[in-house]
C-alpha atoms as a PDB file:
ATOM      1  CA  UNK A   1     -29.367 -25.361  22.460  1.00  0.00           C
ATOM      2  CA  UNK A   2     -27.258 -22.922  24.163  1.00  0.00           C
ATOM      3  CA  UNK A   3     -26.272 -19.672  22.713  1.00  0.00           C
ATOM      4  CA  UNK A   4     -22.871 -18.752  20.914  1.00  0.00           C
ATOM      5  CA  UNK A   5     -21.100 -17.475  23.471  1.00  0.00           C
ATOM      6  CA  UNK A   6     -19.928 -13.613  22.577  1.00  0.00           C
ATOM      7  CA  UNK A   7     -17.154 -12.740  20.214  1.00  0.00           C
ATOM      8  CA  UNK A   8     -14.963 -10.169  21.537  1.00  0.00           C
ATOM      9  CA  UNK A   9     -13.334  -7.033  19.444  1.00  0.00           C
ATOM     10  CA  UNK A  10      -9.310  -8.284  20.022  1.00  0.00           C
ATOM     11  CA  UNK A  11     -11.250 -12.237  18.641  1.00  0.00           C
ATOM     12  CA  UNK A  12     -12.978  -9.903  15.428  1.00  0.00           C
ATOM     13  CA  UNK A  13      -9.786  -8.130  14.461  1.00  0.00           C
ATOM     14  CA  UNK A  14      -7.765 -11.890  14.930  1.00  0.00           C
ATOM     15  CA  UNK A  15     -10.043 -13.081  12.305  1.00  0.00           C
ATOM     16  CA  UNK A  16      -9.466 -10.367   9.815  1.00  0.00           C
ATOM     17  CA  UNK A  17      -5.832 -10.692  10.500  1.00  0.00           C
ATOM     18  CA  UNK A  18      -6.281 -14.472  10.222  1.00  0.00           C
ATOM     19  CA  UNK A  19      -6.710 -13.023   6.333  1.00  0.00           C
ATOM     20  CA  UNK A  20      -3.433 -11.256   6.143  1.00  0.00           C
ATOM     21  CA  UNK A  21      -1.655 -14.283   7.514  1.00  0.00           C
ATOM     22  CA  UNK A  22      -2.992 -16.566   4.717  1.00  0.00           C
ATOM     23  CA  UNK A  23      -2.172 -14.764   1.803  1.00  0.00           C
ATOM     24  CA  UNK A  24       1.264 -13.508   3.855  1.00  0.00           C
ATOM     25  CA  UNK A  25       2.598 -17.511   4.181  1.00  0.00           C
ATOM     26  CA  UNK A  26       1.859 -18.085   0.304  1.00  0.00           C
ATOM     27  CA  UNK A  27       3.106 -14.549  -2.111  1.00  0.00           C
ATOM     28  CA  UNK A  28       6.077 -14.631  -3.100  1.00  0.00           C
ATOM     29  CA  UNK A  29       8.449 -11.711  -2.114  1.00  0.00           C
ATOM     30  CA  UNK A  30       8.495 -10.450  -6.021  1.00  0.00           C
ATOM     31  CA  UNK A  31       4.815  -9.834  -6.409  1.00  0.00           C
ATOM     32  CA  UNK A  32       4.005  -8.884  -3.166  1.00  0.00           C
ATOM     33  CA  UNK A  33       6.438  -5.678  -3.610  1.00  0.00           C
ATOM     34  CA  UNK A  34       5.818  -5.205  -7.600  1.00  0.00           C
ATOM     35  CA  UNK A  35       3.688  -2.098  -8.048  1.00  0.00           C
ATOM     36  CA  UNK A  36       0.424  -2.784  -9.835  1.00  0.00           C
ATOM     37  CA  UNK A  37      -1.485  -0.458 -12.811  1.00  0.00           C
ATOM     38  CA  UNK A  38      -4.681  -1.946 -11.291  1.00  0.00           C
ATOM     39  CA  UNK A  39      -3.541  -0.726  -7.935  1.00  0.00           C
ATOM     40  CA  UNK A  40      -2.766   2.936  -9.522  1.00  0.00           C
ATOM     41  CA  UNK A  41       1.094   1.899  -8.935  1.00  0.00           C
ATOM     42  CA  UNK A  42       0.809   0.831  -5.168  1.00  0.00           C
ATOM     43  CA  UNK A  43       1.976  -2.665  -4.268  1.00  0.00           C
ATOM     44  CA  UNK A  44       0.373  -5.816  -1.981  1.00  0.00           C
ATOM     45  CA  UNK A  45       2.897  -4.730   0.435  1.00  0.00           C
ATOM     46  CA  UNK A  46       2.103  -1.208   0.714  1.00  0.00           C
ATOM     47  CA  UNK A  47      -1.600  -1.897   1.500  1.00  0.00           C
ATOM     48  CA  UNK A  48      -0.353  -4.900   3.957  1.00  0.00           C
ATOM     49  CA  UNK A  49       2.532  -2.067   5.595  1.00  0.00           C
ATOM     50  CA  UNK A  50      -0.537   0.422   5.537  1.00  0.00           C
ATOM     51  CA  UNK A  51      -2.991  -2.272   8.059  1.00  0.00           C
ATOM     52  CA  UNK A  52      -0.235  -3.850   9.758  1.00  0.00           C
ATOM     53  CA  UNK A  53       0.784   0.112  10.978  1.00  0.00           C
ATOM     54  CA  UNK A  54      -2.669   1.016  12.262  1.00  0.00           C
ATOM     55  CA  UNK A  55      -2.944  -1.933  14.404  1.00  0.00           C
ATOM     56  CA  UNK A  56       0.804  -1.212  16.293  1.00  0.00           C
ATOM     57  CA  UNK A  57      -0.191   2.466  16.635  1.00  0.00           C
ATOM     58  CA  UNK A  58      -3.230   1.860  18.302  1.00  0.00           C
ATOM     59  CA  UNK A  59      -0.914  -0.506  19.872  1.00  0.00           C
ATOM     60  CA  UNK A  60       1.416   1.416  20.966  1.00  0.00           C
ATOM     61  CA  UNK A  61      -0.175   4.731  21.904  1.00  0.00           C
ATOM     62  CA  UNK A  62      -3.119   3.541  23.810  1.00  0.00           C
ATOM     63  CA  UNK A  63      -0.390   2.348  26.959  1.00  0.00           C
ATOM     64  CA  UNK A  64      -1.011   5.034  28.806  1.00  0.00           C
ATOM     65  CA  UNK A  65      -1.914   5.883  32.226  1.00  0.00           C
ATOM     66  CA  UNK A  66      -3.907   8.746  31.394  1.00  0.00           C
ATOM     67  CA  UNK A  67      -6.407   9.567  28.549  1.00  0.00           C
ATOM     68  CA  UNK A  68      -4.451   8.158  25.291  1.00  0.00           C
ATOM     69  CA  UNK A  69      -4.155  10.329  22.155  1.00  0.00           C
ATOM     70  CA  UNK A  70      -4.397   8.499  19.222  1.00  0.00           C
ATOM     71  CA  UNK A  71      -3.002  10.079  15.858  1.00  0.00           C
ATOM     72  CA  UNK A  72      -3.063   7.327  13.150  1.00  0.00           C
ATOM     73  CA  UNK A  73      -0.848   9.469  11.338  1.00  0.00           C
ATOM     74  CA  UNK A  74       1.724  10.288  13.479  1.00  0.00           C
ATOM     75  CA  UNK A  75       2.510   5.786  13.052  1.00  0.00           C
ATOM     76  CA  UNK A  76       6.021   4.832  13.421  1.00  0.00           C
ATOM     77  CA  UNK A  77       6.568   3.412   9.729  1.00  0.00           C
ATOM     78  CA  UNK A  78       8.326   0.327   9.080  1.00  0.00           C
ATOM     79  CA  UNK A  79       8.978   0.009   5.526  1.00  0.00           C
ATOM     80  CA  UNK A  80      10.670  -3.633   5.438  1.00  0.00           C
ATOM     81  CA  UNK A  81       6.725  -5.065   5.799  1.00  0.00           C
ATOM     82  CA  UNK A  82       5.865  -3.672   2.119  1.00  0.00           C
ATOM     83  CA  UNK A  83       9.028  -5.846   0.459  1.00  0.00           C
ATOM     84  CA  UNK A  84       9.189  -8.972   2.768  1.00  0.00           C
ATOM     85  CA  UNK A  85       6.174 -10.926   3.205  1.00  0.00           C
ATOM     86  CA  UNK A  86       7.626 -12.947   6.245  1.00  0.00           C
ATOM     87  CA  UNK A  87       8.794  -9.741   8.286  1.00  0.00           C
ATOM     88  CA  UNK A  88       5.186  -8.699   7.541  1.00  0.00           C
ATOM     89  CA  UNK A  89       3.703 -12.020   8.699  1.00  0.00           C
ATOM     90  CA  UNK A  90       6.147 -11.885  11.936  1.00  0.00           C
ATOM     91  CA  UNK A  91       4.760  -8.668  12.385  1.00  0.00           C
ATOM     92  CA  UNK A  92       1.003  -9.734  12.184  1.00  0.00           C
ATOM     93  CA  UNK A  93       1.375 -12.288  14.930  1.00  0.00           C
ATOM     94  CA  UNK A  94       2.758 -10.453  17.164  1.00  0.00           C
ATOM     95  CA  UNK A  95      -0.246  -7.944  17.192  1.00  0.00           C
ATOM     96  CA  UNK A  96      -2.501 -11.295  17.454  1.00  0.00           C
ATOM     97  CA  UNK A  97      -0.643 -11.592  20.645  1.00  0.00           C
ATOM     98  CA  UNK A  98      -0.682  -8.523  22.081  1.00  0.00           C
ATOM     99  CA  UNK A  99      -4.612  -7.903  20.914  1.00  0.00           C
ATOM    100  CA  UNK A 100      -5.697  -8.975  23.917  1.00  0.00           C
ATOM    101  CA  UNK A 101      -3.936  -6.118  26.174  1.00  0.00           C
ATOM    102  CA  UNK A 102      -5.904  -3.755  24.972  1.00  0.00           C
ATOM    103  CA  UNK A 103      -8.901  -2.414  27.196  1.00  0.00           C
ATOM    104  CA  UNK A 104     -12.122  -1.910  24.889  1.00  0.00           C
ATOM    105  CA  UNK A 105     -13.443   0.063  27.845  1.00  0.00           C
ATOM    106  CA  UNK A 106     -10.769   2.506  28.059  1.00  0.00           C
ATOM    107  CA  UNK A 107     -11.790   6.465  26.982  1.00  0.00           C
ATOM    108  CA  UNK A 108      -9.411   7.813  24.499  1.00  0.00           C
ATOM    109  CA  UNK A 109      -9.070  10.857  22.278  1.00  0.00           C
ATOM    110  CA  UNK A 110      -8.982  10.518  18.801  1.00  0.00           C
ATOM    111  CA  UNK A 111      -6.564  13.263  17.296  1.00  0.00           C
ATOM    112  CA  UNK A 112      -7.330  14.392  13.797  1.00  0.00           C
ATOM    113  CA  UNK A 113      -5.713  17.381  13.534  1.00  0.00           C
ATOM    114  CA  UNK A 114      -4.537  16.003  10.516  1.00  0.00           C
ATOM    115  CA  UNK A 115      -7.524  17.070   9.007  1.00  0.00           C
ATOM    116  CA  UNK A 116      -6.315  20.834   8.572  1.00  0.00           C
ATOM    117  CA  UNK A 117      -7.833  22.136  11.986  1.00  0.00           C
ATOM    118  CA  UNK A 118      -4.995  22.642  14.997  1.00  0.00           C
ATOM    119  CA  UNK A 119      -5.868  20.346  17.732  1.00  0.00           C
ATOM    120  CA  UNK A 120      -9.033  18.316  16.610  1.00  0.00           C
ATOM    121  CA  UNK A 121      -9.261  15.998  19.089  1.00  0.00           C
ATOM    122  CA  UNK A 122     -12.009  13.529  19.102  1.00  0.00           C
ATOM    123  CA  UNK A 123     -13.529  11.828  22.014  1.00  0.00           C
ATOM    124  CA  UNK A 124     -13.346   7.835  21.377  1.00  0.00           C
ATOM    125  CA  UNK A 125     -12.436   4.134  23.337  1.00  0.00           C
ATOM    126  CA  UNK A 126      -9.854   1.937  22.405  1.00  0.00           C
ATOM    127  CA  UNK A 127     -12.523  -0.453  21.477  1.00  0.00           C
ATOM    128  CA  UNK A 128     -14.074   2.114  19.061  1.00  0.00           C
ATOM    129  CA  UNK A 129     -10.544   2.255  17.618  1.00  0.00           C
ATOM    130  CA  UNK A 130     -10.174  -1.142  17.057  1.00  0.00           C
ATOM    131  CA  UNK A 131     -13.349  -1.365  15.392  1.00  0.00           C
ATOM    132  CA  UNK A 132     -12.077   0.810  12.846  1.00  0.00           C
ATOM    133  CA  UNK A 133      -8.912  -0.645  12.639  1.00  0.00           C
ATOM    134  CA  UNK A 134     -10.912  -3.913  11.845  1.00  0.00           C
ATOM    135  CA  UNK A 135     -13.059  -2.227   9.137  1.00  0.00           C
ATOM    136  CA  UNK A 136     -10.103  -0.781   7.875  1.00  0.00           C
ATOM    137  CA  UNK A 137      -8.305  -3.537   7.391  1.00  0.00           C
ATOM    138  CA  UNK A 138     -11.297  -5.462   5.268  1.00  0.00           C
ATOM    139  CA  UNK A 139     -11.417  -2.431   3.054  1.00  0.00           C
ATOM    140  CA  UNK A 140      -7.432  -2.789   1.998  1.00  0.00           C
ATOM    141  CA  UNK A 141      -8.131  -6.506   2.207  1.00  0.00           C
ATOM    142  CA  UNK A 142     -10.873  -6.181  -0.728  1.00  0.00           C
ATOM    143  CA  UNK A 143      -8.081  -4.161  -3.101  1.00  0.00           C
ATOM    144  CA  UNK A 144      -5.835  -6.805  -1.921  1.00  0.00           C
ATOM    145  CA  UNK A 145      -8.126  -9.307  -3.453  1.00  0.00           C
ATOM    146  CA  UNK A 146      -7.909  -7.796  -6.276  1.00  0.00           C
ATOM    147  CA  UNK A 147      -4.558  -7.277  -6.929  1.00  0.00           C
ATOM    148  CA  UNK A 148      -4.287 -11.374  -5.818  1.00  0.00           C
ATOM    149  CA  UNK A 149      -7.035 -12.399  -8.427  1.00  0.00           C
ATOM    150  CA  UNK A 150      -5.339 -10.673 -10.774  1.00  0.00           C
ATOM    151  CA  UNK A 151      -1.328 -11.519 -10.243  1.00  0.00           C
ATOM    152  CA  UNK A 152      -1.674 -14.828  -9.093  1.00  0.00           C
ATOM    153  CA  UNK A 153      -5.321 -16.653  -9.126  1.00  0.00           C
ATOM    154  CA  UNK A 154      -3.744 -20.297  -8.247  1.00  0.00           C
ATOM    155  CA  UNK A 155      -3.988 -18.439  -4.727  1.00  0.00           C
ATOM    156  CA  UNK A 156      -7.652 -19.503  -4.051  1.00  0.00           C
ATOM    157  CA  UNK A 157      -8.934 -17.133  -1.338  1.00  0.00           C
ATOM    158  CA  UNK A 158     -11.520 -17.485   1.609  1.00  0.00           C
ATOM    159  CA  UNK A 159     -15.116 -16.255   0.443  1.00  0.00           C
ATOM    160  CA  UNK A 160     -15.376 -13.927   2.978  1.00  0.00           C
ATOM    161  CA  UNK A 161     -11.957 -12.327   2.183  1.00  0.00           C
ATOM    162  CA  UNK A 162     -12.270  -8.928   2.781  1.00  0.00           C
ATOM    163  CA  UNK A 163     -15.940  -8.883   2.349  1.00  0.00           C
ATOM    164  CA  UNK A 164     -17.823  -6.789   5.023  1.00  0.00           C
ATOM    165  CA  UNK A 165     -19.703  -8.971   7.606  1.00  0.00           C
ATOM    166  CA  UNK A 166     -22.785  -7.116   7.137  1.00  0.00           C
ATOM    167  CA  UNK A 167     -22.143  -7.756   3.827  1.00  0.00           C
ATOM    168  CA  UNK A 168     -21.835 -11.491   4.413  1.00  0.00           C
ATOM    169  CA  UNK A 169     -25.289 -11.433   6.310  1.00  0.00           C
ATOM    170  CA  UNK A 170     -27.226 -10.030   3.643  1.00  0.00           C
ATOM    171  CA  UNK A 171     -25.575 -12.685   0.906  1.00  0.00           C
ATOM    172  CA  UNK A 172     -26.722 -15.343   3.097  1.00  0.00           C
ATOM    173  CA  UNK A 173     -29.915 -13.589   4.126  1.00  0.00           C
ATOM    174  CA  UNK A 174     -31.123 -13.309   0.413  1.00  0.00           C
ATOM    175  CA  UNK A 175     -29.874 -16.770  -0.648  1.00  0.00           C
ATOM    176  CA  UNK A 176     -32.218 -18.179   2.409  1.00  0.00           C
ATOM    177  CA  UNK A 177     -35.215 -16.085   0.512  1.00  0.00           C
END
């Protein structure tokens, strides 16, 4: 039996976003932008804005020909994802396509001066980056899940959706014991 062959990081975040795209071609426009109590006022399509943003950044500031400075929150905002799930959806595919571009090898410098400290600037990769852009997108996916199971169960969501995959191995690890 041969081995699996190896999953890349651009093939891991496509999967996650594979999530985003389900739910994305089924809301409706009305409860995707309606704020929710259980989400302390915040809506589907803030959460979906907030992924969908971290991915383009990355996107967009790691073209460079020099050492890359990546500042999640200096993210260009586009505000039409949080009220229209198909501008939202557009937008997810086209970071599927571009996914690929990115060099997991590349040395970047993660700046979180943010944080309250002038020029914090943390060594990193762009493949480090998109690692947390991947876990970061299954931990708005999970209050996403929520907010679906509660406005609209007849959505019937993937098992693993946003569940951790470490989390997934243990499940299946202590349902094989």
């Amino acid at each position: 039996m041969d081995p699996k062959p190896p999953i890349s990081l651009p093939q891991i975040a496509g999967s996650a976003l594979n999530d985003l795209r389900y739910y994305l071609s089924v809301i409706d426009p009305v409860t995707y932008q309606a704020p929710l109590e259980i989400l302390s006022g915040s809506t589907i399509g803030q959460h979906t804005r907030h992924i969908i943003e971290f991915y383009n950044c990355l996107l967009e500031q790691s073209i460079n020909d020099g050492m890359p400075e990546i500042n999640y929150a200096k993210r260009r905002r586009d505000f039409l994802i949080e009220s229209a799930p198909d501008h939202a959806l557009q937008n997810v595919n086209q970071i599927c396509e571009r996914l690929s571009e990115l060099d997991a090898e590349k040395k970047c410098l993660l700046d979180c001066t943010e944080h309250g400290q002038e020029n914090l600037l943390v060594p990193s990769t762009i493949g480090r980056e998109l690692i947390y852009n991947i876990e970061h997108t299954i931990h708005h996916l999970a209050i996403v899940k929520i907010a679906l199971k509660a406005t609209t169960p007849s959505i019937v969501l993937p098992e693993h959706f946003g569940v951790a995959p470490s989390t997934i191995r243990h499940r299946q690890e202590s349902c094989a014991q």
